[in-house]
C-alpha atoms as a PDB file:
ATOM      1  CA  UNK A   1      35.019  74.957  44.802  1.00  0.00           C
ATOM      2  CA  UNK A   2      34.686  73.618  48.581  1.00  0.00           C
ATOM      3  CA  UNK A   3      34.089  76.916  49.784  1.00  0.00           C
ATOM      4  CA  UNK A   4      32.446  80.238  48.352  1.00  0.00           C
ATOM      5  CA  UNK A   5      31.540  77.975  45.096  1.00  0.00           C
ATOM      6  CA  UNK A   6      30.806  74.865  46.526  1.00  0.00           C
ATOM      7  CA  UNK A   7      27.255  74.579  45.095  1.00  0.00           C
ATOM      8  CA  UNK A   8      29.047  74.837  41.624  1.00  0.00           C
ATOM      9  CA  UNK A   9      31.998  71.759  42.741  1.00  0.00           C
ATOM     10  CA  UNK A  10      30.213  68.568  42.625  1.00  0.00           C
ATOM     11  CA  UNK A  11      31.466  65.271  41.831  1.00  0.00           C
ATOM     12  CA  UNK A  12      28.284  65.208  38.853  1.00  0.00           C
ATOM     13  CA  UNK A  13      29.282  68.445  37.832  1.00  0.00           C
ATOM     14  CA  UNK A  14      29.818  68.659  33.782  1.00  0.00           C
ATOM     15  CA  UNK A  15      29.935  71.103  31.334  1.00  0.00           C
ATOM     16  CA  UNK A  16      27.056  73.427  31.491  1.00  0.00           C
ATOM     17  CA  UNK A  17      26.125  76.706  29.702  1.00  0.00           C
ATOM     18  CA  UNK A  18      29.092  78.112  31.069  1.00  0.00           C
ATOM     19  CA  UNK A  19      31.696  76.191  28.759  1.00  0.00           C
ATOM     20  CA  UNK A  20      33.393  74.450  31.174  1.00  0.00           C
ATOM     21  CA  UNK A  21      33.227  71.307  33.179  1.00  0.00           C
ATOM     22  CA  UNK A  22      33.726  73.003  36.340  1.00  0.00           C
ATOM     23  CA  UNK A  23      30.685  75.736  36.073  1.00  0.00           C
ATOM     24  CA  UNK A  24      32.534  78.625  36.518  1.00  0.00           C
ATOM     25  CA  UNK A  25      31.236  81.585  35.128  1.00  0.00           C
ATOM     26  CA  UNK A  26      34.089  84.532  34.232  1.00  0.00           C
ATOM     27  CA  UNK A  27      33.136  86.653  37.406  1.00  0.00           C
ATOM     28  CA  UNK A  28      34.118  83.523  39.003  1.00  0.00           C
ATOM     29  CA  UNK A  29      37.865  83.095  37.054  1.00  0.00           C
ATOM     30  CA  UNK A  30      38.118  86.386  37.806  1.00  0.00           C
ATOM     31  CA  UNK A  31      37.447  86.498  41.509  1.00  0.00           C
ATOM     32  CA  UNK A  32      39.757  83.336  41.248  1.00  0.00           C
ATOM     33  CA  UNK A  33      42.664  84.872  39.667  1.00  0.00           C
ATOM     34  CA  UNK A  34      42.156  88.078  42.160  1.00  0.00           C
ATOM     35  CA  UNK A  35      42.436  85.602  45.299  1.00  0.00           C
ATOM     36  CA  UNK A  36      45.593  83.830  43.878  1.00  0.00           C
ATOM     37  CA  UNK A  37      47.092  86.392  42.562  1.00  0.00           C
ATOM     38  CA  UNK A  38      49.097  87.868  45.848  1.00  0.00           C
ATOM     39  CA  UNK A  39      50.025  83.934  46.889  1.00  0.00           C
ATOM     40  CA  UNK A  40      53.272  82.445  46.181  1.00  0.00           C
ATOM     41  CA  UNK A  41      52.926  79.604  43.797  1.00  0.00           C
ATOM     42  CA  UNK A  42      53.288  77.114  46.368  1.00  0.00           C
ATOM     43  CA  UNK A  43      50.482  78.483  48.392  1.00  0.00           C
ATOM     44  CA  UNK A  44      48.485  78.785  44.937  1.00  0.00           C
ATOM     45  CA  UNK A  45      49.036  74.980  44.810  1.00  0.00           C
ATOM     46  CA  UNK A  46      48.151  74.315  48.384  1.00  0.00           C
ATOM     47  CA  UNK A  47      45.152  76.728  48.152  1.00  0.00           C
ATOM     48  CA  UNK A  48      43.697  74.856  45.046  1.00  0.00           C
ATOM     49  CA  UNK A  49      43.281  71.559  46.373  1.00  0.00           C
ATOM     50  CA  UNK A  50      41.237  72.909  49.208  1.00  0.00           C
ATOM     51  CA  UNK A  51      39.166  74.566  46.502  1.00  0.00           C
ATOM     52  CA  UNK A  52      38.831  72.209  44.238  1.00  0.00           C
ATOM     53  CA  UNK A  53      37.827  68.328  45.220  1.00  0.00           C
ATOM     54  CA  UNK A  54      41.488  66.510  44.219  1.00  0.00           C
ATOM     55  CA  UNK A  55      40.247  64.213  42.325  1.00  0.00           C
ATOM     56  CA  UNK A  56      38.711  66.267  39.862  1.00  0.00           C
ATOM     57  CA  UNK A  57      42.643  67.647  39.431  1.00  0.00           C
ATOM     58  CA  UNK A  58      44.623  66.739  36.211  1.00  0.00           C
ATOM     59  CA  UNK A  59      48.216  67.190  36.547  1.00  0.00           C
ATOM     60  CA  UNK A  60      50.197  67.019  33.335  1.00  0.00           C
ATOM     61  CA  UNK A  61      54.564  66.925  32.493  1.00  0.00           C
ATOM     62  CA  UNK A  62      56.112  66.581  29.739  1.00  0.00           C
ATOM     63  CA  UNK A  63      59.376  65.069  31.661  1.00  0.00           C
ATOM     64  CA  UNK A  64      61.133  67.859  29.754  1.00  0.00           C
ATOM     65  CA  UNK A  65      64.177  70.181  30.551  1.00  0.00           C
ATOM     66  CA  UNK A  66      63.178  71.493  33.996  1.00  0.00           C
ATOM     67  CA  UNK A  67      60.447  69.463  34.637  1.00  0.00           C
ATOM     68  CA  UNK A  68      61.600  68.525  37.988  1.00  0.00           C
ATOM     69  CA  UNK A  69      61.326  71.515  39.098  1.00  0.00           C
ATOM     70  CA  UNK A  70      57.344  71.640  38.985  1.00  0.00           C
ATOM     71  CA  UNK A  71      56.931  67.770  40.131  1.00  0.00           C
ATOM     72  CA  UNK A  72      59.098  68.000  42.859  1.00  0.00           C
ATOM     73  CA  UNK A  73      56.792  70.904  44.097  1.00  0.00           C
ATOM     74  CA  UNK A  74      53.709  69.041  43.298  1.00  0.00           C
ATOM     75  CA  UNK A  75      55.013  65.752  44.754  1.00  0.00           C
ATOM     76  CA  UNK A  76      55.748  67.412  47.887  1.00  0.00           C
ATOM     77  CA  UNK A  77      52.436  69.392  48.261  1.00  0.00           C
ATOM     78  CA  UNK A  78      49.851  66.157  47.383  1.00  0.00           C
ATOM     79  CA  UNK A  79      52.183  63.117  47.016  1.00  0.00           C
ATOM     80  CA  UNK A  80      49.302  60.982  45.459  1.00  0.00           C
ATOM     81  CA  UNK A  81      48.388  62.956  42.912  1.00  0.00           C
ATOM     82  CA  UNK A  82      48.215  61.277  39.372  1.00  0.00           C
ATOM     83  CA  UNK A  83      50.821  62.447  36.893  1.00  0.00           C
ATOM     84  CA  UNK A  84      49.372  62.707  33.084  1.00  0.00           C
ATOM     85  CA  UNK A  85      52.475  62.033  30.406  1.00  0.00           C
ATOM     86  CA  UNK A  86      51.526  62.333  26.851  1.00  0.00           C
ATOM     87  CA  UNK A  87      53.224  59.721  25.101  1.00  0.00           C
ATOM     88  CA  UNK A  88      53.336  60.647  21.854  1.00  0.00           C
ATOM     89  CA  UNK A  89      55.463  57.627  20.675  1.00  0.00           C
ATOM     90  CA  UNK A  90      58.230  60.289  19.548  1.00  0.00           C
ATOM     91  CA  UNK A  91      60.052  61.177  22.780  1.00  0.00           C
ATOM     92  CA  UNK A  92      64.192  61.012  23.405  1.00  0.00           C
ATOM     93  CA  UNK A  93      64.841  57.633  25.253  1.00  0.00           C
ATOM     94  CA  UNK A  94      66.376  60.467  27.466  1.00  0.00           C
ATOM     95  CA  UNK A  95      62.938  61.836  28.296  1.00  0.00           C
ATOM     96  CA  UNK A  96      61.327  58.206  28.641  1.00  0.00           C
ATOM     97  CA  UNK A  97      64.826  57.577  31.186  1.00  0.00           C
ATOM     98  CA  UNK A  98      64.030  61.051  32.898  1.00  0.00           C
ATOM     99  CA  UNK A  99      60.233  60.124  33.218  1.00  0.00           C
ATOM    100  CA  UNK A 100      61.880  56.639  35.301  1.00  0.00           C
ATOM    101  CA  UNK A 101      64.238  58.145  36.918  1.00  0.00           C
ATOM    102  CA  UNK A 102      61.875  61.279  38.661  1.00  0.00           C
ATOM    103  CA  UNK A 103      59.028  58.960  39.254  1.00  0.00           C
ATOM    104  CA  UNK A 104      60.931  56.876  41.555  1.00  0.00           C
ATOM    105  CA  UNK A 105      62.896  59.884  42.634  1.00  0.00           C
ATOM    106  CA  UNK A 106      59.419  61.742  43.787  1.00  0.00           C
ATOM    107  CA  UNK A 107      57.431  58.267  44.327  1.00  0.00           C
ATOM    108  CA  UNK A 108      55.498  59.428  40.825  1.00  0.00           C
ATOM    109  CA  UNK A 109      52.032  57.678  39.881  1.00  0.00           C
ATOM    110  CA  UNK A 110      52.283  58.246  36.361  1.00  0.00           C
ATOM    111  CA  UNK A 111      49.502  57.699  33.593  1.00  0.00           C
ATOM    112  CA  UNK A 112      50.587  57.241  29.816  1.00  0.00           C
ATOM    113  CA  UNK A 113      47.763  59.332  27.477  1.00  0.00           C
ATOM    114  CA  UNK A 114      48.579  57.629  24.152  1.00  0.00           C
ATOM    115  CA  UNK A 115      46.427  58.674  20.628  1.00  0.00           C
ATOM    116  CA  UNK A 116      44.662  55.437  19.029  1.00  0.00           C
ATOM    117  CA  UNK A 117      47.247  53.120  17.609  1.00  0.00           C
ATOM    118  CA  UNK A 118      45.798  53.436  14.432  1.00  0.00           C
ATOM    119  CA  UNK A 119      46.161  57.120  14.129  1.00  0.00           C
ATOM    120  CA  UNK A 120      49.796  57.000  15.141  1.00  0.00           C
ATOM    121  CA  UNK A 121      50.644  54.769  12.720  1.00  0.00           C
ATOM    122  CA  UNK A 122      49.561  56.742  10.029  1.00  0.00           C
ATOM    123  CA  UNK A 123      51.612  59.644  11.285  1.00  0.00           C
ATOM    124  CA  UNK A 124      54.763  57.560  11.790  1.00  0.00           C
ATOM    125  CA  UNK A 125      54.240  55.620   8.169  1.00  0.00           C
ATOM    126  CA  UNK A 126      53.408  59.685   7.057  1.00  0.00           C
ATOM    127  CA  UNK A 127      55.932  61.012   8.573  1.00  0.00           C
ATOM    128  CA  UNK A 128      53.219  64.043   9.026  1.00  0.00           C
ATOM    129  CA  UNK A 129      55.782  65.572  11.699  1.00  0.00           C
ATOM    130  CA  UNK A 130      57.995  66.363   8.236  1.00  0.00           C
ATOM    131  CA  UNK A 131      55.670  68.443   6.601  1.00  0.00           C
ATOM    132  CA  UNK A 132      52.781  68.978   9.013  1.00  0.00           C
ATOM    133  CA  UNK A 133      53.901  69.571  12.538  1.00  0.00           C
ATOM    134  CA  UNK A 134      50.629  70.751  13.021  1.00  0.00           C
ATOM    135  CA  UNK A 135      47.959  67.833  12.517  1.00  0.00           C
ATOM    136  CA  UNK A 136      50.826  65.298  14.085  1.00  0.00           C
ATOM    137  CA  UNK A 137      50.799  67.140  17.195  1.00  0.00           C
ATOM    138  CA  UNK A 138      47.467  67.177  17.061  1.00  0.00           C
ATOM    139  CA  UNK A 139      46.944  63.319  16.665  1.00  0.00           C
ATOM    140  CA  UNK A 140      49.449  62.425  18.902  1.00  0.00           C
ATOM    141  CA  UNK A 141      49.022  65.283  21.688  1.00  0.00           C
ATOM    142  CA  UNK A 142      46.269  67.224  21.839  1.00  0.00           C
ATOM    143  CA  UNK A 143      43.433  64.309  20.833  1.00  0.00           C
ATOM    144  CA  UNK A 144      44.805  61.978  23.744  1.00  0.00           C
ATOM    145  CA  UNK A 145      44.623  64.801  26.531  1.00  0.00           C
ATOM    146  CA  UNK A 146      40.812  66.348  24.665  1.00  0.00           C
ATOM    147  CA  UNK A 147      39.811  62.585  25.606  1.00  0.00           C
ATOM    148  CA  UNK A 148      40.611  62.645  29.712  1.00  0.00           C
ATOM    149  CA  UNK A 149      39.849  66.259  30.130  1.00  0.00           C
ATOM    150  CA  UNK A 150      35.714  66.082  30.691  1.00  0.00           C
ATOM    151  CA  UNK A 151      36.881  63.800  33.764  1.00  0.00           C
ATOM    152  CA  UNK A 152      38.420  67.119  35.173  1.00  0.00           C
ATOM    153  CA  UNK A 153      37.175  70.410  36.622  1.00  0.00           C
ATOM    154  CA  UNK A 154      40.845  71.623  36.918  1.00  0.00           C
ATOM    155  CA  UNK A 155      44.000  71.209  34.851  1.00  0.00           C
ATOM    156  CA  UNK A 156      47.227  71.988  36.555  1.00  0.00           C
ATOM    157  CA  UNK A 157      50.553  72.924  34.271  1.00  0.00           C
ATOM    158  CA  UNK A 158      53.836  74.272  34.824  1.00  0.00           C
ATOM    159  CA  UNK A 159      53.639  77.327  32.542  1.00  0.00           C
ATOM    160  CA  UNK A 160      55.923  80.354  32.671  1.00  0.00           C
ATOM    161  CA  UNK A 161      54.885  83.868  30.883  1.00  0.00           C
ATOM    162  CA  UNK A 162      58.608  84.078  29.567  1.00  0.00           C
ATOM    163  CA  UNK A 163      59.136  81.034  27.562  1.00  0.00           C
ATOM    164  CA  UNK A 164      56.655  82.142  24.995  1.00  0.00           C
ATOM    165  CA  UNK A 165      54.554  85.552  23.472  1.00  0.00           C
ATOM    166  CA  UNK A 166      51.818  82.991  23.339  1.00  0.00           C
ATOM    167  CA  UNK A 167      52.083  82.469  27.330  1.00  0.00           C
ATOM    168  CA  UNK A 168      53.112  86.084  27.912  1.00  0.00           C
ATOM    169  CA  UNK A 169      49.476  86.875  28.240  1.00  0.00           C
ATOM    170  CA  UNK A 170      48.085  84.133  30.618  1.00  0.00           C
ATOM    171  CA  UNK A 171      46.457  84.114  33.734  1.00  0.00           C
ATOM    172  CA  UNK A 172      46.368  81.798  36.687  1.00  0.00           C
ATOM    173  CA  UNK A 173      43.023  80.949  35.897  1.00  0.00           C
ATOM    174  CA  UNK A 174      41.564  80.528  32.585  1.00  0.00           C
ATOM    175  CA  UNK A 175      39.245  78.887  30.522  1.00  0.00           C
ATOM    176  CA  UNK A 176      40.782  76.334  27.983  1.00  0.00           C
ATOM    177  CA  UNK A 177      38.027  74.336  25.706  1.00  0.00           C
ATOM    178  CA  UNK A 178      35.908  73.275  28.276  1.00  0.00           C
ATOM    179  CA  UNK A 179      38.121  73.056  31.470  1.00  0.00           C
ATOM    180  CA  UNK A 180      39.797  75.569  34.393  1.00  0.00           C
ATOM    181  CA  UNK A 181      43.031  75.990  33.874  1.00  0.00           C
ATOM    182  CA  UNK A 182      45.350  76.475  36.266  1.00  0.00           C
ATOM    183  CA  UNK A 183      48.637  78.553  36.030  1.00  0.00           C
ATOM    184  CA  UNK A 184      50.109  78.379  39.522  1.00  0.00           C
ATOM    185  CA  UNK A 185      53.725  79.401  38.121  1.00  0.00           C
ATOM    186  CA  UNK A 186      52.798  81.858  35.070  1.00  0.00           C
ATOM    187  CA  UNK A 187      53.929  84.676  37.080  1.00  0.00           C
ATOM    188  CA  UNK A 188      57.558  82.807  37.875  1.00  0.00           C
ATOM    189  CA  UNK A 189      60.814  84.595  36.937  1.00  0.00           C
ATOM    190  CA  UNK A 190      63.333  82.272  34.909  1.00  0.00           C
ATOM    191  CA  UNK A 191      65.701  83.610  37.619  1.00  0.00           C
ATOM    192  CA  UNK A 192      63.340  82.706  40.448  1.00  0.00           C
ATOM    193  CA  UNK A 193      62.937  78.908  38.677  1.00  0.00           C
ATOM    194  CA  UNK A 194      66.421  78.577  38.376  1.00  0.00           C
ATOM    195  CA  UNK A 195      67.174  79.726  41.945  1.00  0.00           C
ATOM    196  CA  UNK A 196      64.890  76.981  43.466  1.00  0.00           C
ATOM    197  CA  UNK A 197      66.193  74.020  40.842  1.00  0.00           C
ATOM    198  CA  UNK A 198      69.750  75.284  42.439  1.00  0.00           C
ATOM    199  CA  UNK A 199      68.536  75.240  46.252  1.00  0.00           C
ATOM    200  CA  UNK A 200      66.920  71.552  46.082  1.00  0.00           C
ATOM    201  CA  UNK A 201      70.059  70.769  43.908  1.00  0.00           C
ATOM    202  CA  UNK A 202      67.432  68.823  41.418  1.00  0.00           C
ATOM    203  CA  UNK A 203      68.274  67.419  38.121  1.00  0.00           C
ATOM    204  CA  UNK A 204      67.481  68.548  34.929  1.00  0.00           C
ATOM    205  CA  UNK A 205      66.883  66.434  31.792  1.00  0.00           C
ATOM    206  CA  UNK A 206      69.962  64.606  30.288  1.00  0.00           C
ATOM    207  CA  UNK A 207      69.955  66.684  26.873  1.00  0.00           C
ATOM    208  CA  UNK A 208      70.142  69.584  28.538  1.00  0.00           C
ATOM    209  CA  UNK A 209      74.135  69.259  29.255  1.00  0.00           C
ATOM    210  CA  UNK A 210      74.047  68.815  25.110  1.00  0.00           C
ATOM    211  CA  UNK A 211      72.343  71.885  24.296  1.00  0.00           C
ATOM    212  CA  UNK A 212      69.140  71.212  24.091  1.00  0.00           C
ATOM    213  CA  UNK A 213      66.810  74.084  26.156  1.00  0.00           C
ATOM    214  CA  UNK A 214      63.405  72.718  25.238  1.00  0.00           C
ATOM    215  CA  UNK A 215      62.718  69.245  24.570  1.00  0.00           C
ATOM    216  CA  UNK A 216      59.605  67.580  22.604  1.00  0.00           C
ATOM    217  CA  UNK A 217      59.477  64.947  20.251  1.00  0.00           C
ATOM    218  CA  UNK A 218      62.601  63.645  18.534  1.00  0.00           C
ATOM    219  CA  UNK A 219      61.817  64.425  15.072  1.00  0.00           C
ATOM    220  CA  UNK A 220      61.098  68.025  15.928  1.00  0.00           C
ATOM    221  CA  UNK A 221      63.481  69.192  18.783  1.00  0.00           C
ATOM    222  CA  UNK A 222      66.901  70.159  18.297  1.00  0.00           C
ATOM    223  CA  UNK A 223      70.054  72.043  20.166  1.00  0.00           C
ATOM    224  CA  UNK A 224      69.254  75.909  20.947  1.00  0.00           C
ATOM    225  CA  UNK A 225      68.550  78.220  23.459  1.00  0.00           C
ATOM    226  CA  UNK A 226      64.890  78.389  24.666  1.00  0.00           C
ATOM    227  CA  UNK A 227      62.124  77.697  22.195  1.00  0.00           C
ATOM    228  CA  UNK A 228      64.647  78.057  19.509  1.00  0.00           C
ATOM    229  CA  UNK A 229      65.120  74.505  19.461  1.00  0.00           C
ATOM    230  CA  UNK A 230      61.502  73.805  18.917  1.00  0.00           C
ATOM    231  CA  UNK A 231      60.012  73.002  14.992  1.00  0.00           C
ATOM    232  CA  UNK A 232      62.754  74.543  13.422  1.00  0.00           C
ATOM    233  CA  UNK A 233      62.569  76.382  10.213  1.00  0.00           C
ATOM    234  CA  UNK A 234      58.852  76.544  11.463  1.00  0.00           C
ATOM    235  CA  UNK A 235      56.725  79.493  12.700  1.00  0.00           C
ATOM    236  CA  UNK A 236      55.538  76.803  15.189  1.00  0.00           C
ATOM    237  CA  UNK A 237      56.247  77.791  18.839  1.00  0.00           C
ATOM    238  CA  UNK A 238      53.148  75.420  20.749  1.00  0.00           C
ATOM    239  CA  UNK A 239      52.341  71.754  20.324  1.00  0.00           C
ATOM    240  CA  UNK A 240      48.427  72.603  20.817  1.00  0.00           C
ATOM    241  CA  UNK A 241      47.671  71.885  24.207  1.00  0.00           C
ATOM    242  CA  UNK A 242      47.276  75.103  25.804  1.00  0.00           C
ATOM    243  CA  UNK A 243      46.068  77.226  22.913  1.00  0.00           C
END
């Protein structure tokens, strides 16, 4: 961090004996999340980038239902910052038009993390999303964002302790194989969400007038409230990413 860590936030820094790229011990993530904890998640936000050097910040979106909601925050707090999209080579066209249509909205910089041609095509000629949701997900998701996370100290997402039981139990701050992680809106209401997407009137992805509540890959997403939607006939409930 800039301040009472800065001898632990260097440019140089990498992983160390601590597990993570940043060198954060746990009494640090814990004197993090007790600092954050009272701020409103747009202060978090603001806060971390004076903590944290910016470019050492990854920033990822799925360009999914609501996604708007957490770039148009982001956007308006550090306008330059990089957006990560996993392409997984599965998405909706209607997630691939959202992605278009907010980037030019917010004035996005967005960077495509793709797997290794080679891999994908197995998985597409495979069709490993049919009968193992797991180890496509993990070719085509969680391999391409494992490769740019050592560049990081910090790893911003949008999520909420509602949408999941795997979620219900995060922190602001936590340790995810090898990097910070950083929850700004984990301890967001779906009211409170919902209140703000109505206030800045913004738009939410096109499927979501069709039914659709959360929105992956093609091949694995379908109409239904929630997760519901998500792997179904599955136990599945997470890609991978943030396990």
């Amino acid at each position: 961090m800039q301040t009472a860590f800065a001898s632990q936030y260097t440019d140089t820094a990498e992983a160390d004996d601590t597990g993570n790229s940043a060198g954060l011990s746990p009494g640090d993530i814990a004197a993090l999340n007790a600092a954050y904890e009272p701020l409103e998640f747009g202060d978090r936000i603001r806060k971390v980038y004076e903590d944290f050097a910016p470019d050492k910040v990854l920033v990822t979106s799925s360009f999914a239902a609501t996604s708007a909601y957490f770039l148009h925050i982001i956007s308006s707090i550090r306008p330059e910052q990089e957006i990560a999209f996993i392409d997984t080579g599965y998405h909706f066209q209607e997630t691939i038009s959202y992605r278009d249509f907010l980037s030019g909205e917010y004035g996005l910089k967005v960077r495509a993390l793709r797997a290794e041609d080679w891999k994908h095509d197995f998985t597409r000629k495979d069709k490993t999303w049919s009968h193992d949701p797991d180890f496509c997900c993990s070719i085509n998701k969680v391999e391409p964002l494992e490769n740019v996370k050592p560049n990081y100290h910090l790893w911003i997402s949008s999520l909420m302790r509602w949408q999941t039981d795997h979620r219900s139990d995060m922190q602001i701050f936590e340790e995810r194989r090898g990097i910070i992680k950083f929850n700004p809106m984990i301890d967001v209401t779906k009211e409170q969400r919902d209140a703000y997407i109505k206030e800045h009137d913004l738009p939410f992805h096109p499927l979501v007038e069709q039914g659709f509540d959360s929105i992956g890959c093609s091949h694995c997403t379908f109409k239904g409230e929630g997760r519901e939607g998500r792997w179904k006939g599955n136990k599945k409930t997470e890609c991978g990413i943030h396990m």
